[in-house]
PDB file of N, CA and C in Angstrom:
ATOM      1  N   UNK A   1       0.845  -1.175   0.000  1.00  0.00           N
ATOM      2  CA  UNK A   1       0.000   0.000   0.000  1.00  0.00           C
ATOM      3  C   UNK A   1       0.894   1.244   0.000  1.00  0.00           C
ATOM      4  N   UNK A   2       0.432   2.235  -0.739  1.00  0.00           N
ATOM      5  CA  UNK A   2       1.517   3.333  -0.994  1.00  0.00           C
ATOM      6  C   UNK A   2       1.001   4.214  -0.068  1.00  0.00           C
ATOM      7  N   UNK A   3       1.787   5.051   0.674  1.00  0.00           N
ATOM      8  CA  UNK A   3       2.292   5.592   1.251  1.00  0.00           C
ATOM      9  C   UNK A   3       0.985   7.401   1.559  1.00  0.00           C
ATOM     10  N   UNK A   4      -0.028   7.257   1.410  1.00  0.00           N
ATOM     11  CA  UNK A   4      -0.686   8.224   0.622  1.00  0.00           C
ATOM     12  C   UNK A   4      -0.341   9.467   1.120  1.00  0.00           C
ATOM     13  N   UNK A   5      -0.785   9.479   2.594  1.00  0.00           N
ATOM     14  CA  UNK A   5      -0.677  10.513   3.529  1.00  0.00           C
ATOM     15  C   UNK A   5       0.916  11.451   3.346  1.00  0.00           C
ATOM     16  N   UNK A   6       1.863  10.265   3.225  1.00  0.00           N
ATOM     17  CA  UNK A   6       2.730  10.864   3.652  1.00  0.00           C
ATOM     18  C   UNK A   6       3.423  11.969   2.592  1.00  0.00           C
ATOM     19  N   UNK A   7       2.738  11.652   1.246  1.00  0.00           N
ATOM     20  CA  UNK A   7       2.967  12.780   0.442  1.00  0.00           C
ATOM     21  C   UNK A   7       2.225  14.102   0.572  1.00  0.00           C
ATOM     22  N   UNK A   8       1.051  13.871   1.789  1.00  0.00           N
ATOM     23  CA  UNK A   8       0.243  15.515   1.639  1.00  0.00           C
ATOM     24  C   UNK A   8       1.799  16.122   2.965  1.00  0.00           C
ATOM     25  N   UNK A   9       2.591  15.583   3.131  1.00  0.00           N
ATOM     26  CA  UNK A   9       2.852  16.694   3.539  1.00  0.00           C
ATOM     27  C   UNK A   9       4.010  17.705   3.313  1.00  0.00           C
ATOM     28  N   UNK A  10       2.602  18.541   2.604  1.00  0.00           N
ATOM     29  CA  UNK A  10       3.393  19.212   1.803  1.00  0.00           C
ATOM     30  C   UNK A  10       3.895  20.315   2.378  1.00  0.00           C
ATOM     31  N   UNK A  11       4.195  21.265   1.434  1.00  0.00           N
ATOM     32  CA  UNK A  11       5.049  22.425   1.486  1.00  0.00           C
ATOM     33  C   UNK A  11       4.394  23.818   1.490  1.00  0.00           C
ATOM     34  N   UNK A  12       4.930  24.874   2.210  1.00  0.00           N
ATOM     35  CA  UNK A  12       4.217  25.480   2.814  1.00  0.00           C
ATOM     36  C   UNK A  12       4.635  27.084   2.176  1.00  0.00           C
ATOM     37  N   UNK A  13       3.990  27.393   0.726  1.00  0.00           N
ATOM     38  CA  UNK A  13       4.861  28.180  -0.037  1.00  0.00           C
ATOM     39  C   UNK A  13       4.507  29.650   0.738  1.00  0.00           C
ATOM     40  N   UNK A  14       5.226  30.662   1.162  1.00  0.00           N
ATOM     41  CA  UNK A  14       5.429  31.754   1.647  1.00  0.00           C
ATOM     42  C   UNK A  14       6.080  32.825   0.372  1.00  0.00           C
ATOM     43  N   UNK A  15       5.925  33.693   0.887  1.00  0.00           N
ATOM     44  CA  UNK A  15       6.354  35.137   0.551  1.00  0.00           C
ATOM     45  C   UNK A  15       7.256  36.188   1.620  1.00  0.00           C
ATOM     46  N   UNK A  16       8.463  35.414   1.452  1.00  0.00           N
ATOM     47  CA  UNK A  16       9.899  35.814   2.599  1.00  0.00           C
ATOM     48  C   UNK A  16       9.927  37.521   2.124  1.00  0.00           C
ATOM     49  N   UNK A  17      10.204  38.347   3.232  1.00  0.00           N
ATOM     50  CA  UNK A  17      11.008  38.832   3.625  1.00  0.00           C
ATOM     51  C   UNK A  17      11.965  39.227   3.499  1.00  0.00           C
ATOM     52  N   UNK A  18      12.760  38.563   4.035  1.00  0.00           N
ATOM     53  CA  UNK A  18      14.363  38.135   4.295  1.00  0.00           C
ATOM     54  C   UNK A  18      15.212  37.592   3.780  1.00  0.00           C
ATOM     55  N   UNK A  19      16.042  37.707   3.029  1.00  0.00           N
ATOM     56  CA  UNK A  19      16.954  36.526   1.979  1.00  0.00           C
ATOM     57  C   UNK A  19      17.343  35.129   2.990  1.00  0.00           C
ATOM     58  N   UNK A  20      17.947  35.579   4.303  1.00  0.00           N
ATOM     59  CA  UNK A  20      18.130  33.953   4.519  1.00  0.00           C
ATOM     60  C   UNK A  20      16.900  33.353   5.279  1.00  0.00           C
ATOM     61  N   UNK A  21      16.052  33.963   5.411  1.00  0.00           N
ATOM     62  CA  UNK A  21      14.795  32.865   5.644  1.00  0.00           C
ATOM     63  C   UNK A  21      14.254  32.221   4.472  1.00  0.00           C
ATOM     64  N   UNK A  22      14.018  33.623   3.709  1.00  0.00           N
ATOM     65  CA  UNK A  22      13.445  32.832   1.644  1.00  0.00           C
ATOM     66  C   UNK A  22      15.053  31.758   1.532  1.00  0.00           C
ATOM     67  N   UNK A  23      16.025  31.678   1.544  1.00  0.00           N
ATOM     68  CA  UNK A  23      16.845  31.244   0.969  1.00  0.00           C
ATOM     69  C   UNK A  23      16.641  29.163   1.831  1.00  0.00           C
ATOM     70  N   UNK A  24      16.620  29.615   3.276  1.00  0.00           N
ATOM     71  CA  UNK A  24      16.809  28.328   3.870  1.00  0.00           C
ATOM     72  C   UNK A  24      15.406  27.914   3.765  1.00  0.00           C
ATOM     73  N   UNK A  25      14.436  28.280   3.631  1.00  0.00           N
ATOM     74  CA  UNK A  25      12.762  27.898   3.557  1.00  0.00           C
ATOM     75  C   UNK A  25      12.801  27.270   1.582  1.00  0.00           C
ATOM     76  N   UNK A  26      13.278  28.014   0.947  1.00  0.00           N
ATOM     77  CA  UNK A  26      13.507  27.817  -0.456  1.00  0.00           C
ATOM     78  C   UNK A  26      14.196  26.199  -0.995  1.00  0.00           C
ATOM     79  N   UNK A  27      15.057  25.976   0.085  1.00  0.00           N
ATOM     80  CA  UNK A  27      16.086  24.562  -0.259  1.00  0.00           C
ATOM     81  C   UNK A  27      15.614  23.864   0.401  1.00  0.00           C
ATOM     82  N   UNK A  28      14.682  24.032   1.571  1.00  0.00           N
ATOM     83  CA  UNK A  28      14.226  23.136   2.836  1.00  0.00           C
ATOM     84  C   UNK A  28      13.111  22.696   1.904  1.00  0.00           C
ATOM     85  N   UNK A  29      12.097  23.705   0.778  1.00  0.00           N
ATOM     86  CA  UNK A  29      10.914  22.962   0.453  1.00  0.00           C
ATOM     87  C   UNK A  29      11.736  22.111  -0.853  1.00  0.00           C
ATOM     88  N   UNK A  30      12.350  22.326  -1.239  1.00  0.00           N
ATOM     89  CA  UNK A  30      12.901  21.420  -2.432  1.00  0.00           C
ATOM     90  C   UNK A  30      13.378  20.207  -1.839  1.00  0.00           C
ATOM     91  N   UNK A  31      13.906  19.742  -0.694  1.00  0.00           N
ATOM     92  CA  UNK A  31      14.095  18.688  -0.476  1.00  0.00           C
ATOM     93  C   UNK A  31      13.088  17.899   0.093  1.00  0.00           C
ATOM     94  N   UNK A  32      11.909  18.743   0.138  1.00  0.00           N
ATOM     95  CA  UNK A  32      10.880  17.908   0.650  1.00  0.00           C
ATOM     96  C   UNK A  32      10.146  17.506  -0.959  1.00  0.00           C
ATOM     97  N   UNK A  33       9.891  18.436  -1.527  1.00  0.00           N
ATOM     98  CA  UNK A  33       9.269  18.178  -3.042  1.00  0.00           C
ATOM     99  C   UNK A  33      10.235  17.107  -3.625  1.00  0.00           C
ATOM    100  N   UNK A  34      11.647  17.332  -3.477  1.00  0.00           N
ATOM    101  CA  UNK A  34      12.277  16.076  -4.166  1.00  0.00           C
ATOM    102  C   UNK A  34      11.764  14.452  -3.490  1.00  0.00           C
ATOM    103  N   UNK A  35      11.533  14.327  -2.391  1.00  0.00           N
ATOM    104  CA  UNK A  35      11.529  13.660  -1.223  1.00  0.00           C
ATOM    105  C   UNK A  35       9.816  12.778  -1.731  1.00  0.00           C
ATOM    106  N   UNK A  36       9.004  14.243  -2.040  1.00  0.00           N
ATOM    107  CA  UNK A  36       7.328  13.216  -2.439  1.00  0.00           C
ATOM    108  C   UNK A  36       7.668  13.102  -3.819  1.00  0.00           C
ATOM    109  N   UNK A  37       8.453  13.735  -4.788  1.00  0.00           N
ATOM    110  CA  UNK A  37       8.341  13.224  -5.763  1.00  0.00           C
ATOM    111  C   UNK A  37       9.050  12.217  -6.100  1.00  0.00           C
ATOM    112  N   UNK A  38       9.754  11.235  -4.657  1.00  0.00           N
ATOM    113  CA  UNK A  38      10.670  10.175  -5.186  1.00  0.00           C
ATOM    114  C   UNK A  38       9.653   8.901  -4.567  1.00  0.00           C
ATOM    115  N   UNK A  39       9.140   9.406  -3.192  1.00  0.00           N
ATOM    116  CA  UNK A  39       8.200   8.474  -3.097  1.00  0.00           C
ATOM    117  C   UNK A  39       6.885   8.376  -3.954  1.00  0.00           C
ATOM    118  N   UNK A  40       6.353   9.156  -4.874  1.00  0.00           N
ATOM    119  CA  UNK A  40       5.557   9.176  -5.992  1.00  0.00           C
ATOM    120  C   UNK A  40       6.025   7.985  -6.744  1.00  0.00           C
ATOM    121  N   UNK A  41       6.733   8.335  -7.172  1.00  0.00           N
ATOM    122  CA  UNK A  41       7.363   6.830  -8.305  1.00  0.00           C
ATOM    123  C   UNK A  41       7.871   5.548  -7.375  1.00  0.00           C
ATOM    124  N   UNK A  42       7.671   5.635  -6.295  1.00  0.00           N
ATOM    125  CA  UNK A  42       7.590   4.339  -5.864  1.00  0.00           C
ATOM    126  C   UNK A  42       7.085   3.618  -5.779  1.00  0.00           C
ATOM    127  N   UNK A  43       5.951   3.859  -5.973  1.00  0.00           N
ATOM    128  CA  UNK A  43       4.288   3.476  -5.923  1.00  0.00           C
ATOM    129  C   UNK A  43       4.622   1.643  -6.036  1.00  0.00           C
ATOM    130  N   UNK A  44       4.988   1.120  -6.870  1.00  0.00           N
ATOM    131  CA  UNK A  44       5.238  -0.531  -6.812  1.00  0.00           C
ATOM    132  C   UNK A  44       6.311  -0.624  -6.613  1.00  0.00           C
ATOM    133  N   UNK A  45       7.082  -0.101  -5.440  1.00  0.00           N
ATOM    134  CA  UNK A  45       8.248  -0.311  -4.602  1.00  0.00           C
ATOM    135  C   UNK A  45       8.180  -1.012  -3.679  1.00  0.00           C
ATOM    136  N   UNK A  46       8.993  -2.463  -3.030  1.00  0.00           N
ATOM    137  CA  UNK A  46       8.554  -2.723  -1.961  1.00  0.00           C
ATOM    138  C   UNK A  46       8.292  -1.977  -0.651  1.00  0.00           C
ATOM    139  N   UNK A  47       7.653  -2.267   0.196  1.00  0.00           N
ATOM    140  CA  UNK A  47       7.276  -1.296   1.302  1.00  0.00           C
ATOM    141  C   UNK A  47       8.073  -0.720   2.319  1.00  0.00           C
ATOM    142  N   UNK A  48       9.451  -1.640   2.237  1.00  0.00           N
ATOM    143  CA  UNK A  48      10.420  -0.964   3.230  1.00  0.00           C
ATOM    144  C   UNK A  48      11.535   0.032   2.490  1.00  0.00           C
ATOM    145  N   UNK A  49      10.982   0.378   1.117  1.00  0.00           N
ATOM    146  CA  UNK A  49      11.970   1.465   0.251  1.00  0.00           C
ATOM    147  C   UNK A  49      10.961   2.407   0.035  1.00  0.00           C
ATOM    148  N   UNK A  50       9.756   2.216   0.448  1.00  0.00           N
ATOM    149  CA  UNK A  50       8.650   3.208   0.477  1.00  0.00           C
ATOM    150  C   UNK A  50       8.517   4.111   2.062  1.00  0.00           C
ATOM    151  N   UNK A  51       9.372   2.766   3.140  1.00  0.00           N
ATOM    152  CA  UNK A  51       9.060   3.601   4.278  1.00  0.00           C
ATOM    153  C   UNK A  51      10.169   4.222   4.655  1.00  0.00           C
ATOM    154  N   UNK A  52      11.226   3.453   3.857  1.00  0.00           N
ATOM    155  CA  UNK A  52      12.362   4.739   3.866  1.00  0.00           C
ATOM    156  C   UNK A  52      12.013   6.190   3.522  1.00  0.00           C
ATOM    157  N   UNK A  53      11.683   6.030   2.398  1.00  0.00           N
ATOM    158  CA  UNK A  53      11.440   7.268   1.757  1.00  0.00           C
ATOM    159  C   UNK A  53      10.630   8.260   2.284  1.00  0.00           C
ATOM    160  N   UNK A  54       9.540   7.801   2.994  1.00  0.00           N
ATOM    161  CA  UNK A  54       8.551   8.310   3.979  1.00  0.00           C
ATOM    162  C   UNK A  54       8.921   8.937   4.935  1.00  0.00           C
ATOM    163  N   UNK A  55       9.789   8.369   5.485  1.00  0.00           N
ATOM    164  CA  UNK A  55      10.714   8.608   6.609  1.00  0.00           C
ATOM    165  C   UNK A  55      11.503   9.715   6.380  1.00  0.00           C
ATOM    166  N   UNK A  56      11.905   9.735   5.028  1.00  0.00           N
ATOM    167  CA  UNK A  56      13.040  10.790   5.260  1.00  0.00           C
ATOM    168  C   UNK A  56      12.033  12.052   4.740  1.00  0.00           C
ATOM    169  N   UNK A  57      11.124  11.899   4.085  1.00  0.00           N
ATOM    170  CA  UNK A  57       9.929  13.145   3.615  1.00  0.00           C
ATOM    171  C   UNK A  57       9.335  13.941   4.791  1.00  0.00           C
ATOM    172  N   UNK A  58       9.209  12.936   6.357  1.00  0.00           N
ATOM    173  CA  UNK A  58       8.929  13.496   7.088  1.00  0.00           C
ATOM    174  C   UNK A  58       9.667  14.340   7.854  1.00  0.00           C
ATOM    175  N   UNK A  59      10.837  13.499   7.673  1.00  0.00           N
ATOM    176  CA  UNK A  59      12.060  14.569   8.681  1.00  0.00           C
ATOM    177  C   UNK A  59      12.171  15.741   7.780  1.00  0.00           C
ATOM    178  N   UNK A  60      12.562  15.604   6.506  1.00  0.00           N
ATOM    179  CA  UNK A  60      12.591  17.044   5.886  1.00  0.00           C
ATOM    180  C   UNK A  60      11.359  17.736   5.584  1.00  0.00           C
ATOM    181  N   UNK A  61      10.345  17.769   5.907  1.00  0.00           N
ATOM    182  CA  UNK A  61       8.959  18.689   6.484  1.00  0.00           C
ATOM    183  C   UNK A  61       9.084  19.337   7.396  1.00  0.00           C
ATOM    184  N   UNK A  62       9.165  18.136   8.977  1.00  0.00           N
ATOM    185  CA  UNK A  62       9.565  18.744  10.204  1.00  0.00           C
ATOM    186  C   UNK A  62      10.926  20.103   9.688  1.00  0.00           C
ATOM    187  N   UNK A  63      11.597  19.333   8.673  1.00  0.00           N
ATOM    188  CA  UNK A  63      12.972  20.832   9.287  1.00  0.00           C
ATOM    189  C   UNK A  63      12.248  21.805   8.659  1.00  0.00           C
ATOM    190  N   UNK A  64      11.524  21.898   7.646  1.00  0.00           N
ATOM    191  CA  UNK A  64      10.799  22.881   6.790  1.00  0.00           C
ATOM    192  C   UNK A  64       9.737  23.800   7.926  1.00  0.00           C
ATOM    193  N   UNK A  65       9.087  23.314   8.493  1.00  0.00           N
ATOM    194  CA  UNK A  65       8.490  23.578   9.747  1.00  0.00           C
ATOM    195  C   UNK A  65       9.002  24.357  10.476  1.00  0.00           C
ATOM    196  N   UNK A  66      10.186  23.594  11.013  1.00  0.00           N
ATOM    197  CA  UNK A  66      10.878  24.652  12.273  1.00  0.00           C
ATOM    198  C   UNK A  66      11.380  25.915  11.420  1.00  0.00           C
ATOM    199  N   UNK A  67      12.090  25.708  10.161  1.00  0.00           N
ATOM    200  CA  UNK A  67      12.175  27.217   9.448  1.00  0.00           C
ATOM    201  C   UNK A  67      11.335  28.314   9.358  1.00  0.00           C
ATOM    202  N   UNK A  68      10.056  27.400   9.152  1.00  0.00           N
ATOM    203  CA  UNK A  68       9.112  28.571   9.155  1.00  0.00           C
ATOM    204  C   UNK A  68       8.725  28.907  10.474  1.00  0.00           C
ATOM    205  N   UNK A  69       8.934  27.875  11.497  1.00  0.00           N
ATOM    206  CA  UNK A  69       8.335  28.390  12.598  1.00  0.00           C
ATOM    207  C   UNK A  69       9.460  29.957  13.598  1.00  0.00           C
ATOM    208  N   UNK A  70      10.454  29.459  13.049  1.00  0.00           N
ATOM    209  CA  UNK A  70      11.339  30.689  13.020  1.00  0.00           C
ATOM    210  C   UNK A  70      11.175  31.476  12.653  1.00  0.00           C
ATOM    211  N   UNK A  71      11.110  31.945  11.420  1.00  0.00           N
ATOM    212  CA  UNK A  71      11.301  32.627  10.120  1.00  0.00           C
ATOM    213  C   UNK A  71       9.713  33.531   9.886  1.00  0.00           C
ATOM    214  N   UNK A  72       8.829  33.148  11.036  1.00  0.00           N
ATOM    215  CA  UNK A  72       7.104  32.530  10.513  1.00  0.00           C
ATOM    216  C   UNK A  72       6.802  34.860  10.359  1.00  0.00           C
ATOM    217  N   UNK A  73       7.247  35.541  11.096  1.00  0.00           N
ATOM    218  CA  UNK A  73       6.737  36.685  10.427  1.00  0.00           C
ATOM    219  C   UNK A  73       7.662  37.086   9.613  1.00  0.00           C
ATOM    220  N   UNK A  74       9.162  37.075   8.985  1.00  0.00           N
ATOM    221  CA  UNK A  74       9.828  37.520   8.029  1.00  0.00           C
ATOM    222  C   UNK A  74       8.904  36.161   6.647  1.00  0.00           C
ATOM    223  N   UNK A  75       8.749  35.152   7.009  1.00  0.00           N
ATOM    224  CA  UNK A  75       8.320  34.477   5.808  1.00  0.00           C
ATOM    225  C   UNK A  75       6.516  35.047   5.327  1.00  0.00           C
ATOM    226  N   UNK A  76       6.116  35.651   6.729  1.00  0.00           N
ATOM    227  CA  UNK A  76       4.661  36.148   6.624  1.00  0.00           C
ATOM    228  C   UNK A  76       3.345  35.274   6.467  1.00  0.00           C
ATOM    229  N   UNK A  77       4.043  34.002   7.351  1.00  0.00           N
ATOM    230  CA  UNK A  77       2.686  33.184   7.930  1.00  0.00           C
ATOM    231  C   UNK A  77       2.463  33.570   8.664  1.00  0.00           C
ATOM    232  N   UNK A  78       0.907  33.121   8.833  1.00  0.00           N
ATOM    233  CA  UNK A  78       0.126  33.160   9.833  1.00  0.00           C
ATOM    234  C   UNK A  78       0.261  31.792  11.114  1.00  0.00           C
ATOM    235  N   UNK A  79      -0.466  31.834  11.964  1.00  0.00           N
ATOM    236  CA  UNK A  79      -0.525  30.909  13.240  1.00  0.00           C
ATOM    237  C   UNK A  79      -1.260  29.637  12.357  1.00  0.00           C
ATOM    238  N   UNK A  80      -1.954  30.135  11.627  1.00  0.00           N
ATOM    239  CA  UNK A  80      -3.141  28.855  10.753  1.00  0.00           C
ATOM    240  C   UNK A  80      -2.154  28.330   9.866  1.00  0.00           C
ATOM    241  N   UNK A  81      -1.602  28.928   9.402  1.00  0.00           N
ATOM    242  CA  UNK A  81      -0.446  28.159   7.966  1.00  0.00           C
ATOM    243  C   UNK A  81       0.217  27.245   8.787  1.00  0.00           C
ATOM    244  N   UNK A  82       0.976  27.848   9.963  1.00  0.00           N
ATOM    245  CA  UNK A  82       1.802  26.992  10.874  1.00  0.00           C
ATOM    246  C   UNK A  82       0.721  25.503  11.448  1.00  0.00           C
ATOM    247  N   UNK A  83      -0.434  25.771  11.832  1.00  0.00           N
ATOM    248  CA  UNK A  83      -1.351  24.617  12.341  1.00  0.00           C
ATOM    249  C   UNK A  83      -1.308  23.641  11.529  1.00  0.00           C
ATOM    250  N   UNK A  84      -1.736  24.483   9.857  1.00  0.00           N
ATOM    251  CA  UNK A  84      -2.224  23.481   8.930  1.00  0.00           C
ATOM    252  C   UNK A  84      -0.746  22.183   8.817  1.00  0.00           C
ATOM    253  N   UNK A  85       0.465  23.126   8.641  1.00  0.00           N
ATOM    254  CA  UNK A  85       1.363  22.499   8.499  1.00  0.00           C
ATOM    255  C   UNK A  85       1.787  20.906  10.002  1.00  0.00           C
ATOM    256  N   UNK A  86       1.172  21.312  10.746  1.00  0.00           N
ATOM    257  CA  UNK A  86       1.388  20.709  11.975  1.00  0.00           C
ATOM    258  C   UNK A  86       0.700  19.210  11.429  1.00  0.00           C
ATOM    259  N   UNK A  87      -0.235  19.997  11.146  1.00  0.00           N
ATOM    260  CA  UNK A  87      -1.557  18.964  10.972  1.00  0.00           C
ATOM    261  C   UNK A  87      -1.289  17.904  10.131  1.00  0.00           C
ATOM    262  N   UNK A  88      -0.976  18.558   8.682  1.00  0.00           N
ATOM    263  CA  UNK A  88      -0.071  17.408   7.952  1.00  0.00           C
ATOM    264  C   UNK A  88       0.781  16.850   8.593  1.00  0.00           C
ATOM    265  N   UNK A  89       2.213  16.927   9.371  1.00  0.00           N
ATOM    266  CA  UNK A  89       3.236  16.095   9.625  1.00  0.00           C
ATOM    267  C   UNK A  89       2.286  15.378  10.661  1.00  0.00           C
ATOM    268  N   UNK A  90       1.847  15.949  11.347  1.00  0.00           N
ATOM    269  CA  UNK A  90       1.082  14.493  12.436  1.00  0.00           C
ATOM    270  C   UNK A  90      -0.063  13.605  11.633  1.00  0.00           C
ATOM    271  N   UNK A  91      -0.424  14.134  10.904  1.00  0.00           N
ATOM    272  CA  UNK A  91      -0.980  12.857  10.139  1.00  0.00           C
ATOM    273  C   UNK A  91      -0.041  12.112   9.444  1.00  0.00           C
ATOM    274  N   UNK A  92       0.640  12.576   8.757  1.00  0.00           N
ATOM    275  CA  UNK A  92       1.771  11.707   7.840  1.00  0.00           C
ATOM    276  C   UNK A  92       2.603  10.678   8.770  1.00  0.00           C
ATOM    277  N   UNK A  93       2.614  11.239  10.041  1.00  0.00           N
ATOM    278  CA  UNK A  93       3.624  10.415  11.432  1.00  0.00           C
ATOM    279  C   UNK A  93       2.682   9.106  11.143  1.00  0.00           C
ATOM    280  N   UNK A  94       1.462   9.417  11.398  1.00  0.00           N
ATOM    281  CA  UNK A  94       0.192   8.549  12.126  1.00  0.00           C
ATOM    282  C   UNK A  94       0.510   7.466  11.019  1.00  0.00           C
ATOM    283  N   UNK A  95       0.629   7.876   9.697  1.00  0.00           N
ATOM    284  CA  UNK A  95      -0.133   6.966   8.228  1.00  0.00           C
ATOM    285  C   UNK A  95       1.399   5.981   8.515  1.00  0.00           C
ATOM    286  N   UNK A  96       2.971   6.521   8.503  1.00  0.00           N
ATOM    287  CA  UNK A  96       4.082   6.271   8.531  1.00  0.00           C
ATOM    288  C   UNK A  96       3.917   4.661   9.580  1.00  0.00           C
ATOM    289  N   UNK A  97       3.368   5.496  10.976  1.00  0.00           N
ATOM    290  CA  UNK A  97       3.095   4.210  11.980  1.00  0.00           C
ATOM    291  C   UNK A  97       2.588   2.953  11.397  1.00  0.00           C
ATOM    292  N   UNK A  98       1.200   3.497  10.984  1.00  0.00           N
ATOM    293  CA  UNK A  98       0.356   2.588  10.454  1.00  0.00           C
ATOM    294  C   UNK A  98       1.266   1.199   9.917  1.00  0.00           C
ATOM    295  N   UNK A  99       1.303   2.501   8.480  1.00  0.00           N
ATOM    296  CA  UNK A  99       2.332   1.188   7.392  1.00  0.00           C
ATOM    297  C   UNK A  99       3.506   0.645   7.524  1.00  0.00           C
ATOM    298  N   UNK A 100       3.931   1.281   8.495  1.00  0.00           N
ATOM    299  CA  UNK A 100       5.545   1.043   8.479  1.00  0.00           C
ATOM    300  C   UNK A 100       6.081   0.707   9.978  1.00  0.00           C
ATOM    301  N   UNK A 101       5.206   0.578  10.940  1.00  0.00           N
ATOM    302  CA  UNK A 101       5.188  -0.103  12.504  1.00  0.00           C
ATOM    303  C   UNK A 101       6.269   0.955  12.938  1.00  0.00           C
ATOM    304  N   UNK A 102       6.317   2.660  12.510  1.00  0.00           N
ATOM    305  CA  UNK A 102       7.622   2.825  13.261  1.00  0.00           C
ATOM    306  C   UNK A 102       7.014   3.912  13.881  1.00  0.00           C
TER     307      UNK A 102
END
């Protein structure tokens, strides 16, 4: 079963400010977009190269997260952008558990 959840969590596009918040928020969402678009094509991958991949999509969200949660008025989120974003990685944790017992 592929992985569904763990690709919503996505990326949280802003309008920086600041060059090194746009700059580290900028490379932080690309490694997460690289990250669902590798577990995308995994789709008939066995499940423990799917929960790798999962795994590492989530950690690079979470760091995407704390950037913004730093960064959150030079990037010019709101408290709700930050929730929504919450909301995804704890679901994606939950789906990760599910499929992947971790």
């Amino acid at each position: 079963m592929k992985l569904v959840l763990l690709a919503a969590a996505a990326v949280l596009v802003a309008s920086p400010a600041f060059a090194d918040c746009q700059s580290d928020a900028q490379v932080q969402a690309e490694k997460v977009r690289t990250a669902q678009q590798l577990l995308s094509n995994q789709a008939n991958a066995p499940m423990t190269e799917q929960c790798r991949t999962g795994s590492t999509l989530i950690a690079e969200a979470k760091r995407l997260n704390v950037i913004n949660r730093n960064c959150q008025a030079r990037l010019q989120l709101t408290a709700q952008d930050l929730q929504r974003a919450d909301q995804r990685i704890q679901a994606a944790d939950q789906e990760y558990a599910t499929q992947c017992g971790g």
